[in-house]
PDB file of N, CA and C in Angstrom:
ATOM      1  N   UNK A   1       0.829  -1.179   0.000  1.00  0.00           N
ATOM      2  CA  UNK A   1       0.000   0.000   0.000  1.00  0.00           C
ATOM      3  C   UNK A   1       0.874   1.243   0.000  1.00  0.00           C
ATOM      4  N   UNK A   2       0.367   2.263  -0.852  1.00  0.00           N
ATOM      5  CA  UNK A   2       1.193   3.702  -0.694  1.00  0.00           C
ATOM      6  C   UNK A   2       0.293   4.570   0.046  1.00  0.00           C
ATOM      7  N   UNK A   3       0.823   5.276   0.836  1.00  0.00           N
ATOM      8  CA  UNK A   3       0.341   6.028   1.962  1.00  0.00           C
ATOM      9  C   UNK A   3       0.592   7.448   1.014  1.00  0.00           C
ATOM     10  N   UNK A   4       0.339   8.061   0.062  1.00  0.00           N
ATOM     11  CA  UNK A   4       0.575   8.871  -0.732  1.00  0.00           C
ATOM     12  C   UNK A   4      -0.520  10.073  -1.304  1.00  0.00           C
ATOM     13  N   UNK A   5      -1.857   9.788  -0.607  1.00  0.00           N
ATOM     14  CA  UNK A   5      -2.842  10.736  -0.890  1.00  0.00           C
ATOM     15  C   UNK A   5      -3.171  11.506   0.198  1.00  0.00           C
ATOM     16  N   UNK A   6      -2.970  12.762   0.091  1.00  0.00           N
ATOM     17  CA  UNK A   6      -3.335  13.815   1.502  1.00  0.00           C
ATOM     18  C   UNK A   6      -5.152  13.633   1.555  1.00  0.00           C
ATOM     19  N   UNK A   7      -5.004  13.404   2.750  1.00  0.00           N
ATOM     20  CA  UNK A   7      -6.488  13.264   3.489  1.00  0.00           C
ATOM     21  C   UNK A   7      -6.722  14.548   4.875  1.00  0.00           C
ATOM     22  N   UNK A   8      -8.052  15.117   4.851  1.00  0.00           N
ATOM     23  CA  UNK A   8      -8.063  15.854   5.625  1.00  0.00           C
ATOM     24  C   UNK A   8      -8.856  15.700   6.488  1.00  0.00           C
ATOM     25  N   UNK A   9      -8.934  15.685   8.015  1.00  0.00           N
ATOM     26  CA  UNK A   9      -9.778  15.039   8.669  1.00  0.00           C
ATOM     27  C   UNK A   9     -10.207  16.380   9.580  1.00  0.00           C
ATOM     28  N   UNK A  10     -11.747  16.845   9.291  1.00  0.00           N
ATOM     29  CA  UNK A  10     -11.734  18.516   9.000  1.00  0.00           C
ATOM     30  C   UNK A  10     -12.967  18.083  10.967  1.00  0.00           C
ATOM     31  N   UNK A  11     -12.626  19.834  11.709  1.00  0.00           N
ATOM     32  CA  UNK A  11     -13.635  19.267  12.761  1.00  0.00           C
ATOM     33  C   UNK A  11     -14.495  21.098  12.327  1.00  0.00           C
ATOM     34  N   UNK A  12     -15.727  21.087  12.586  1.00  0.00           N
ATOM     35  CA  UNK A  12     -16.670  21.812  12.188  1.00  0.00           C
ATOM     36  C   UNK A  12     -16.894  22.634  12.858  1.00  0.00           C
ATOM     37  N   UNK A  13     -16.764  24.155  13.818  1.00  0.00           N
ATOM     38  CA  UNK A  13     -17.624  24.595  14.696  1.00  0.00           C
ATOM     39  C   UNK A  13     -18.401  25.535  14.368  1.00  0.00           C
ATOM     40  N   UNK A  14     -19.229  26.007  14.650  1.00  0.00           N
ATOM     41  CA  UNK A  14     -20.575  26.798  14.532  1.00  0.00           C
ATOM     42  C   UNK A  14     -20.394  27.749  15.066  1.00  0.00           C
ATOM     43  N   UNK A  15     -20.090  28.886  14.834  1.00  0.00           N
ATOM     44  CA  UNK A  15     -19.990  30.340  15.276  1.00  0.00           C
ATOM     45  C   UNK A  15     -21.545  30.723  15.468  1.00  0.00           C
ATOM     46  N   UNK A  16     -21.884  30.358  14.514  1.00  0.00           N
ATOM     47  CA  UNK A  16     -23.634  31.262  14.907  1.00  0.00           C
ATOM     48  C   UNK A  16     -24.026  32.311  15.687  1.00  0.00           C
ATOM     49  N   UNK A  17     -23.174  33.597  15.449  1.00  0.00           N
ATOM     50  CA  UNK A  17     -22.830  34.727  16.111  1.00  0.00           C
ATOM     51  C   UNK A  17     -23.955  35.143  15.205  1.00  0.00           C
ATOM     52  N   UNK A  18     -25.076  36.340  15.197  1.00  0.00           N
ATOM     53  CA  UNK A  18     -25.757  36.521  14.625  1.00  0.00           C
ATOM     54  C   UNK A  18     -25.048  38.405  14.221  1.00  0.00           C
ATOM     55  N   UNK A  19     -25.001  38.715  13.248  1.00  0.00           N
ATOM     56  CA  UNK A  19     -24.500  40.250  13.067  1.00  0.00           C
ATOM     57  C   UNK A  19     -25.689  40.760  12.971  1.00  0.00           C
ATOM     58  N   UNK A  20     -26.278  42.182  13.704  1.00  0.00           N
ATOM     59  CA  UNK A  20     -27.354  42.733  13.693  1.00  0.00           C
ATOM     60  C   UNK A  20     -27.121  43.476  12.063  1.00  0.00           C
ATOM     61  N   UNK A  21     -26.195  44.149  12.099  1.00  0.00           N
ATOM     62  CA  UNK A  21     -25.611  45.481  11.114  1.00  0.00           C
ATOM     63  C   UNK A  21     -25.746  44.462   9.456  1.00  0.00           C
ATOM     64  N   UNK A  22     -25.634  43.734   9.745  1.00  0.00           N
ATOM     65  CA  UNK A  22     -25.611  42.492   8.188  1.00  0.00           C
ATOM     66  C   UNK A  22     -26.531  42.009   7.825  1.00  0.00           C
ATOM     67  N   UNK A  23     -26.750  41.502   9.141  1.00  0.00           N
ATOM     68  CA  UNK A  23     -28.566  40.556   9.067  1.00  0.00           C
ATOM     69  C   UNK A  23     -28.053  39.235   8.903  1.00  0.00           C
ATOM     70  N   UNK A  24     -26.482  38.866   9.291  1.00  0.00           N
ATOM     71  CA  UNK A  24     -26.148  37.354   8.689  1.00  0.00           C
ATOM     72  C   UNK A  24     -24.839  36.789   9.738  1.00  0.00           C
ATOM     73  N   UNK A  25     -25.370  35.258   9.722  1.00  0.00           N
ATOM     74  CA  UNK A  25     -24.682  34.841  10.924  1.00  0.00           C
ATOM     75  C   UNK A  25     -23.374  34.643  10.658  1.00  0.00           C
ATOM     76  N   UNK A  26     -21.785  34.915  11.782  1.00  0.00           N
ATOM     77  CA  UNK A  26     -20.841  34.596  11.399  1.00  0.00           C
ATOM     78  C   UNK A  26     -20.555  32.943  10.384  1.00  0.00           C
ATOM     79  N   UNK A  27     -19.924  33.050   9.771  1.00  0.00           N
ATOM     80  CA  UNK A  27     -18.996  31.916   8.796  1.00  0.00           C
ATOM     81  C   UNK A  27     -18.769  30.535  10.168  1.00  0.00           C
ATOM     82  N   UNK A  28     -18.912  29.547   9.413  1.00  0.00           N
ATOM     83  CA  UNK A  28     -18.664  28.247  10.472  1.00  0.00           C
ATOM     84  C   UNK A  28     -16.924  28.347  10.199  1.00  0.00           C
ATOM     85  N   UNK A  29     -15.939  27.945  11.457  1.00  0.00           N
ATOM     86  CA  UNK A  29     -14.817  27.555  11.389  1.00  0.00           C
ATOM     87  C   UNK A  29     -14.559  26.543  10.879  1.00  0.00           C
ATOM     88  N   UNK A  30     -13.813  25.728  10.176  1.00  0.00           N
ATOM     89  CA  UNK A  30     -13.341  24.625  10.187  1.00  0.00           C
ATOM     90  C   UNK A  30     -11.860  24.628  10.246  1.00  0.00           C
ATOM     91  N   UNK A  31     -10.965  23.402  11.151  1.00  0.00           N
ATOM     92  CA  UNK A  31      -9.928  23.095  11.319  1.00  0.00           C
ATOM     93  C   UNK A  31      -9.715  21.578  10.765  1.00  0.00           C
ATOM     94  N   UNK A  32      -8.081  21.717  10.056  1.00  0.00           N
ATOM     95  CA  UNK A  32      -7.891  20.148   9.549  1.00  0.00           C
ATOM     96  C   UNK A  32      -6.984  19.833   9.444  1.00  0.00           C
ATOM     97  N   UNK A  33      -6.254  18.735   9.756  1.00  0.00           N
ATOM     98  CA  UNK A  33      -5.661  17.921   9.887  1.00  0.00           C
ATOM     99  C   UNK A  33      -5.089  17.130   8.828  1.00  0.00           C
ATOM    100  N   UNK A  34      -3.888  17.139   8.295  1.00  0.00           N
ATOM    101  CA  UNK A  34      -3.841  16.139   7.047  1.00  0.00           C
ATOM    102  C   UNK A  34      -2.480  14.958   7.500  1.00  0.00           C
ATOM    103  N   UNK A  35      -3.168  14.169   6.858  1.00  0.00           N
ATOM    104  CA  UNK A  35      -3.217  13.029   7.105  1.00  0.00           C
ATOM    105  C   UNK A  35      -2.136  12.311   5.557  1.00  0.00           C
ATOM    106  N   UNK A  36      -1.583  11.728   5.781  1.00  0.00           N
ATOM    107  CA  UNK A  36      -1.395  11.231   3.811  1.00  0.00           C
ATOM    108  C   UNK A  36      -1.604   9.324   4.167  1.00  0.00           C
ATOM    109  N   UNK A  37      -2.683   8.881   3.345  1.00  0.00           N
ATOM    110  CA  UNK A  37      -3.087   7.659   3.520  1.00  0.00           C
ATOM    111  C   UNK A  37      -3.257   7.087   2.204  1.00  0.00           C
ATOM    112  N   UNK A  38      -4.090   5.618   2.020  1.00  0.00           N
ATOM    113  CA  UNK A  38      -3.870   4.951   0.995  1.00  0.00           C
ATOM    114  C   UNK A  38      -5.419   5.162   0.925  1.00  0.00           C
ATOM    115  N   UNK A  39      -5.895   5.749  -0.496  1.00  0.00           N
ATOM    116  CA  UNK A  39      -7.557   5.458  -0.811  1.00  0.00           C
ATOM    117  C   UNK A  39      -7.846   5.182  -1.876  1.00  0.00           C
ATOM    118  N   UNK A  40      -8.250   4.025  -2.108  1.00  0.00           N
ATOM    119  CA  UNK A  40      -9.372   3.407  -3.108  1.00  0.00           C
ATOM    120  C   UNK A  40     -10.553   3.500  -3.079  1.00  0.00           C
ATOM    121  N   UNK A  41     -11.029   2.861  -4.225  1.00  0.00           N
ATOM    122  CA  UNK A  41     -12.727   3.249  -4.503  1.00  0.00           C
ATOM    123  C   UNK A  41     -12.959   1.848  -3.337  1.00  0.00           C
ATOM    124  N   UNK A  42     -14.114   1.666  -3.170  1.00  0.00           N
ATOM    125  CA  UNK A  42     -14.875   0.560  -2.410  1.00  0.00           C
ATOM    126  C   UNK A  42     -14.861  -0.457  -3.333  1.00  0.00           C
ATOM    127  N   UNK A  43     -14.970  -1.455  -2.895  1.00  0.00           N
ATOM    128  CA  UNK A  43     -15.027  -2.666  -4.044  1.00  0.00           C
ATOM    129  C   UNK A  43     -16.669  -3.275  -3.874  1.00  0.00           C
ATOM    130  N   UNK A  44     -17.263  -3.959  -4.722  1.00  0.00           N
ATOM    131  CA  UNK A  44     -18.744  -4.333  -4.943  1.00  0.00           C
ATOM    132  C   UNK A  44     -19.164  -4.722  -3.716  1.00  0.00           C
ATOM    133  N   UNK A  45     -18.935  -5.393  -3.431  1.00  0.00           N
ATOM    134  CA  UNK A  45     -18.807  -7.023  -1.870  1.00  0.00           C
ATOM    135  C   UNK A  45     -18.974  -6.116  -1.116  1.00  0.00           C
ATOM    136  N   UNK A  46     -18.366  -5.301  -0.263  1.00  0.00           N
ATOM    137  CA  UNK A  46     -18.121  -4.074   0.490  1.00  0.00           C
ATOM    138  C   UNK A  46     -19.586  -3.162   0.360  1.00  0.00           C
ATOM    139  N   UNK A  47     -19.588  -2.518  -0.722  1.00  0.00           N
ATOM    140  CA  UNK A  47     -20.602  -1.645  -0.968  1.00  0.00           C
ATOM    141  C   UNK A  47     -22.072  -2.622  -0.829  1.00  0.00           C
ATOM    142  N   UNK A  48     -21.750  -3.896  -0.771  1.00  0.00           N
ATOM    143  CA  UNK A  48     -23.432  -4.626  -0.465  1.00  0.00           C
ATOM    144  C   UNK A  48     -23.390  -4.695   0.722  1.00  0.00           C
ATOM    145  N   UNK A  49     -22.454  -5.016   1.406  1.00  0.00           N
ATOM    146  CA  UNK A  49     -22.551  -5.566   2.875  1.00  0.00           C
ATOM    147  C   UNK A  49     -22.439  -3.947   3.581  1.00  0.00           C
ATOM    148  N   UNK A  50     -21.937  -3.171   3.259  1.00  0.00           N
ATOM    149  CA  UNK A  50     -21.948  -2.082   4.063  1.00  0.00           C
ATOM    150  C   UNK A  50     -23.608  -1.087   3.532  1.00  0.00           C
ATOM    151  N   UNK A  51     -23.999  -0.775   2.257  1.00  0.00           N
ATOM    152  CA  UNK A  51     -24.971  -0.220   2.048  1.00  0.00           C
ATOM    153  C   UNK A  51     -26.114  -0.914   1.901  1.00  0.00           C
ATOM    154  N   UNK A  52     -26.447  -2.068   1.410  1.00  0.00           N
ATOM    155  CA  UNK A  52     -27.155  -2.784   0.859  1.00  0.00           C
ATOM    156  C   UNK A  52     -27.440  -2.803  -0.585  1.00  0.00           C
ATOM    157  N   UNK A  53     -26.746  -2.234  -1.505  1.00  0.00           N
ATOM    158  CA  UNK A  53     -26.663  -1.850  -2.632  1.00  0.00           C
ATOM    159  C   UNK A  53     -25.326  -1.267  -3.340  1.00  0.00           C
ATOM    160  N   UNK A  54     -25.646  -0.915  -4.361  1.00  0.00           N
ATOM    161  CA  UNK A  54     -24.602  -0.321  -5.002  1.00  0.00           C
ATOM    162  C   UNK A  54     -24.579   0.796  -4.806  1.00  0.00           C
ATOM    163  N   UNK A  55     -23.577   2.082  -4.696  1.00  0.00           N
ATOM    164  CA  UNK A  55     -23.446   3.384  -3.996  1.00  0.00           C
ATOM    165  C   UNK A  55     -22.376   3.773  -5.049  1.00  0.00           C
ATOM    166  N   UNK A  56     -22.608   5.506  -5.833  1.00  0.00           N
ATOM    167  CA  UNK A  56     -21.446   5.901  -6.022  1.00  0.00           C
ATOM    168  C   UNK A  56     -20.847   6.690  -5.151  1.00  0.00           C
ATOM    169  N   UNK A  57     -19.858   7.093  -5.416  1.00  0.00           N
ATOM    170  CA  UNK A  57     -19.215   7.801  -4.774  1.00  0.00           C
ATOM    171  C   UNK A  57     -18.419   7.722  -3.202  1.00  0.00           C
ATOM    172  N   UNK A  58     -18.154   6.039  -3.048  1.00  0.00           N
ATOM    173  CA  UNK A  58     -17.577   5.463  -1.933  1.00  0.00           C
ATOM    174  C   UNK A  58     -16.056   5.517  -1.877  1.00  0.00           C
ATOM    175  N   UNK A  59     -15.127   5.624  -1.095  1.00  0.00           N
ATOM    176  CA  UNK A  59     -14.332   5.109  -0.766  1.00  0.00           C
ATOM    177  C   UNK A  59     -13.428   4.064   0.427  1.00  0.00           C
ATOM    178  N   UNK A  60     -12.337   3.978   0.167  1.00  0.00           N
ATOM    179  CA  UNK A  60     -11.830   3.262   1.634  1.00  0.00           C
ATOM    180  C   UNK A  60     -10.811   4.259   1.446  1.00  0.00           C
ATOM    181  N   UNK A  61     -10.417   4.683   3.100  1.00  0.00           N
ATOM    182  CA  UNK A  61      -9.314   5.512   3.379  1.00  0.00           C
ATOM    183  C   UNK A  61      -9.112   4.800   4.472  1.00  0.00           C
ATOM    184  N   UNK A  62      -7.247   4.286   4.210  1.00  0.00           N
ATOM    185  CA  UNK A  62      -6.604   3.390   5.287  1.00  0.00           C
ATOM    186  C   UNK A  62      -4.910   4.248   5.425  1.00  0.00           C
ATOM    187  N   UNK A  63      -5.063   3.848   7.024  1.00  0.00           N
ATOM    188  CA  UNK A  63      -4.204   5.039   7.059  1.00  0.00           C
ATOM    189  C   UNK A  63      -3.168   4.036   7.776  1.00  0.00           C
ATOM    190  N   UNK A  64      -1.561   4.513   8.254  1.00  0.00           N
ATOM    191  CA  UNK A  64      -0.411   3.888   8.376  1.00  0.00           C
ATOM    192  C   UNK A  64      -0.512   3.615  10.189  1.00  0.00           C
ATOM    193  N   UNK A  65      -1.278   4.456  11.042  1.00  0.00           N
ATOM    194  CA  UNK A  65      -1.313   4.580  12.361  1.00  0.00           C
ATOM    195  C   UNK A  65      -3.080   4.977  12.351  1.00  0.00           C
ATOM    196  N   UNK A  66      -3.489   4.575  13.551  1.00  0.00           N
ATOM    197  CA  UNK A  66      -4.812   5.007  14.357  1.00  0.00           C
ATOM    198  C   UNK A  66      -5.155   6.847  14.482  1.00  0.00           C
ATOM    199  N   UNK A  67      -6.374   7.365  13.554  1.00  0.00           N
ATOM    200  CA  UNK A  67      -6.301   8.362  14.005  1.00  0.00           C
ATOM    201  C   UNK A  67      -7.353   8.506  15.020  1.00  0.00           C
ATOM    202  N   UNK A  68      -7.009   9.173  16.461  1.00  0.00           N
ATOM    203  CA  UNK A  68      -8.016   8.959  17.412  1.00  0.00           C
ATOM    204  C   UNK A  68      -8.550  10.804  17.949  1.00  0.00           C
ATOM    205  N   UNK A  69      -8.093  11.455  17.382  1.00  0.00           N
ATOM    206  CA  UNK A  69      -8.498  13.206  17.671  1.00  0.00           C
ATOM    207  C   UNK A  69     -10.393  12.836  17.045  1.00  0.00           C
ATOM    208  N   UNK A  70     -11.362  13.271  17.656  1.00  0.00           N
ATOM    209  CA  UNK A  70     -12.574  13.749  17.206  1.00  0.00           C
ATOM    210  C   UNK A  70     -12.712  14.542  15.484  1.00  0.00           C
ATOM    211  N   UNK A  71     -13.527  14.500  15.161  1.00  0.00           N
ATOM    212  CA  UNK A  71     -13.481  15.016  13.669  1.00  0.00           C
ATOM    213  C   UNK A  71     -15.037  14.443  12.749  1.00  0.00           C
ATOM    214  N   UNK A  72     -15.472  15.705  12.498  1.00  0.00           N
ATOM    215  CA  UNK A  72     -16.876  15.710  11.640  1.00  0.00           C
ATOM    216  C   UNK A  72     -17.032  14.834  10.502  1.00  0.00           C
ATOM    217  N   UNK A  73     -15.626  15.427   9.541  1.00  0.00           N
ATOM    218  CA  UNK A  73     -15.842  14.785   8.192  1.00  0.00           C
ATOM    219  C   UNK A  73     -14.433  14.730   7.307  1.00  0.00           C
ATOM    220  N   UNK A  74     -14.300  13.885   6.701  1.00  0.00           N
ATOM    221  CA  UNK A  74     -13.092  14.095   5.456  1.00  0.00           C
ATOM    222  C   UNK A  74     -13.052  14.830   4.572  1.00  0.00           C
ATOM    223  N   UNK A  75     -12.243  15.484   3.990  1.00  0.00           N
ATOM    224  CA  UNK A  75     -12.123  16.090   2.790  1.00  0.00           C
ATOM    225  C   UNK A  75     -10.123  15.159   2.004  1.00  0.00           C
ATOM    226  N   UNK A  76     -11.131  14.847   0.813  1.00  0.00           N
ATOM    227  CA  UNK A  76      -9.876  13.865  -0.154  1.00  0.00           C
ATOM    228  C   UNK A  76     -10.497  14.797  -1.392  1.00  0.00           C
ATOM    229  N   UNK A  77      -8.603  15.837  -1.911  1.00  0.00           N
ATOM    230  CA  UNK A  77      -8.693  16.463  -2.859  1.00  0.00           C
ATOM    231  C   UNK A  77     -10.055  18.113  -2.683  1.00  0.00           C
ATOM    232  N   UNK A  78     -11.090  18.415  -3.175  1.00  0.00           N
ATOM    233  CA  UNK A  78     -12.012  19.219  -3.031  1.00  0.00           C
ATOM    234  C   UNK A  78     -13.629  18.848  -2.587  1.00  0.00           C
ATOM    235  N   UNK A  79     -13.559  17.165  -2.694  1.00  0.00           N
ATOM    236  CA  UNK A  79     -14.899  16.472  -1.882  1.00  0.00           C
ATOM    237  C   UNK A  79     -14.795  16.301  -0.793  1.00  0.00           C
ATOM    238  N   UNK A  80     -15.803  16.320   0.245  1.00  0.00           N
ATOM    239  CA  UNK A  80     -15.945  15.701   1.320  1.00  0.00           C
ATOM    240  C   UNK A  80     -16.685  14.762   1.543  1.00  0.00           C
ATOM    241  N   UNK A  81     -16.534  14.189   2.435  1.00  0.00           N
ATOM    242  CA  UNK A  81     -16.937  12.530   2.658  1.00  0.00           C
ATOM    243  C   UNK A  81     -17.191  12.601   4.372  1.00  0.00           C
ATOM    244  N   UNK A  82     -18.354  11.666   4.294  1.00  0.00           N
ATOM    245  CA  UNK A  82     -18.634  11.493   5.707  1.00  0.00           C
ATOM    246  C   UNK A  82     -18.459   9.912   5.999  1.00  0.00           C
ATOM    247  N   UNK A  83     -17.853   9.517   7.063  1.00  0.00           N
ATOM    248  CA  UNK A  83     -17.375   7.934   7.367  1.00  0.00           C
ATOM    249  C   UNK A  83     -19.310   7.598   8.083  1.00  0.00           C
ATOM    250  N   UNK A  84     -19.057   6.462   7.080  1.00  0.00           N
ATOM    251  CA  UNK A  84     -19.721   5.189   7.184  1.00  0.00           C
ATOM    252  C   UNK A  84     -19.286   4.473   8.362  1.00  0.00           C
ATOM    253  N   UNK A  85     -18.396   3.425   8.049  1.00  0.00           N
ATOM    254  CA  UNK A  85     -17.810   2.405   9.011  1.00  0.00           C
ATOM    255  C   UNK A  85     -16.363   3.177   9.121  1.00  0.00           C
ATOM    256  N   UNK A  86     -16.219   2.508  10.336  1.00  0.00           N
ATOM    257  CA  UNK A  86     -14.307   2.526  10.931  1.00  0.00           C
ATOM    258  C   UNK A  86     -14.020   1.534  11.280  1.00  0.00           C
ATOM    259  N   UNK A  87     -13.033   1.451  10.938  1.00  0.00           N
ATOM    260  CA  UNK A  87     -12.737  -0.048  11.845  1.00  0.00           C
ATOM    261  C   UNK A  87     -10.893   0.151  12.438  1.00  0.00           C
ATOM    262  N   UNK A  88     -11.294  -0.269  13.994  1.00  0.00           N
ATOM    263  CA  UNK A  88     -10.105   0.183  14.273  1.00  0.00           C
ATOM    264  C   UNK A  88      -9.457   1.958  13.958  1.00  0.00           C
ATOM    265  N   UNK A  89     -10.273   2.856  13.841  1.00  0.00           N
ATOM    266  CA  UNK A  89      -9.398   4.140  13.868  1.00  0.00           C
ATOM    267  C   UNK A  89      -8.502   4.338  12.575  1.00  0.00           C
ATOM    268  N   UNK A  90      -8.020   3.096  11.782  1.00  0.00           N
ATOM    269  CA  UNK A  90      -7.273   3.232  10.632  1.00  0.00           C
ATOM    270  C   UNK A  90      -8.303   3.127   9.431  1.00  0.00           C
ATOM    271  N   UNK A  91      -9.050   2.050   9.470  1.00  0.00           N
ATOM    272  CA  UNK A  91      -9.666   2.055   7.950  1.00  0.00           C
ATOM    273  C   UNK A  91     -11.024   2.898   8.060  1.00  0.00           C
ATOM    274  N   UNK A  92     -11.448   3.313   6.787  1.00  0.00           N
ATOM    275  CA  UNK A  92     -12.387   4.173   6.778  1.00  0.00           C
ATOM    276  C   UNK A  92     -13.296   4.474   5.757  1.00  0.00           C
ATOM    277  N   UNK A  93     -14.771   4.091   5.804  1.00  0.00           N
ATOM    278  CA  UNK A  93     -15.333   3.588   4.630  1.00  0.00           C
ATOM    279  C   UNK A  93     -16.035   5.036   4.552  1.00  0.00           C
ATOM    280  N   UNK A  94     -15.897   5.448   3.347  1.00  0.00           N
ATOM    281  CA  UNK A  94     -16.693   6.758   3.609  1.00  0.00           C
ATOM    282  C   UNK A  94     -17.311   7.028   2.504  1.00  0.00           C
ATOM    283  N   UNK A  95     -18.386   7.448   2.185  1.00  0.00           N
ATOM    284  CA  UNK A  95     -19.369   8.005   1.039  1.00  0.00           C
ATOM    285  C   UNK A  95     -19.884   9.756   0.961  1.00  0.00           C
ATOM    286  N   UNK A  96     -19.450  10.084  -0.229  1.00  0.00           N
ATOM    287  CA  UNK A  96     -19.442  11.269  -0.665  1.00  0.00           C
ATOM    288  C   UNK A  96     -20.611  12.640   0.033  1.00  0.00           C
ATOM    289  N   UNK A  97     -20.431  13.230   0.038  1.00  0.00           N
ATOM    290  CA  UNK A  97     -22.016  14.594   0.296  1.00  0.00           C
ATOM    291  C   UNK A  97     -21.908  15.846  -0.217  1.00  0.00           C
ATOM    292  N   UNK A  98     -22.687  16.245  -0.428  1.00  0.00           N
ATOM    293  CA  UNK A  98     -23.258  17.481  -1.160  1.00  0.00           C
ATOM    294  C   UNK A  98     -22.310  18.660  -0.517  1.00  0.00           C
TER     295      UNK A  98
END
C-alpha cells in the first residue's frame, strides 16, 4: 500500500454569532488535519454488505497509524466525505455529500 494521498480530517464549529448590522450569521470555522493515507474506490462485496446496494461515490481511506483526535468529516482532494464504518481508527469507509 502507498500512503501517498493527503487526506483531511476537518472538525466543524458553529460560530452562529448573529451580526445585527448584516442581518447574517458569522462563517462556520473549520480546522484540519492532514493526514497522507492509501484510498481506493470501495469494491462491490463491500458496498453490499456495508450499504445494501450499489453506492457511487464510496471510498476506503486506510491510514499507516490510528487516528483517534474527534473530527466531523473528510475532505480527499475538493470532496468531502462522511465515514460510514471505521474499523479500528485506521480504515475508513466513507461516502461522498453534497
Amino acid at each position: 500500500m502507498r500512503y501517498d494521498t493527503p487526506v483531511y480530517f476537518q472538525t466543524v464549529t458553529e460560530k452562529g454569532a448573529y451580526n445585527a448590522d448584516t442581518g447574517d450569521y458569522a462563517p462556520d470555522t473549520v480546522t484540519e488535519d492532514k493526514i497522507y493515507a492509501d484510498v481506493t474506490d470501495t469494491g462491490t462485496e463491500a458496498l453490499r454488505l456495508i450499504y445494501g446496494d450499489l453506492k457511487q461515490g464510496c471510498k476506503v481511506v486506510r491510514l499507516h497509524r490510528p487516528y483517534k483526535k474527534p473530527f466531523d468529516r473528510i475532505k480527499i482532494g475538493e470532496k468531502k466525505y462522511r465515514v460510514d464504518l471505521s474499523r479500528r481508527n485506521k480504515a475508513f469507509y466513507v461516502s461522498e455529500v453534497q
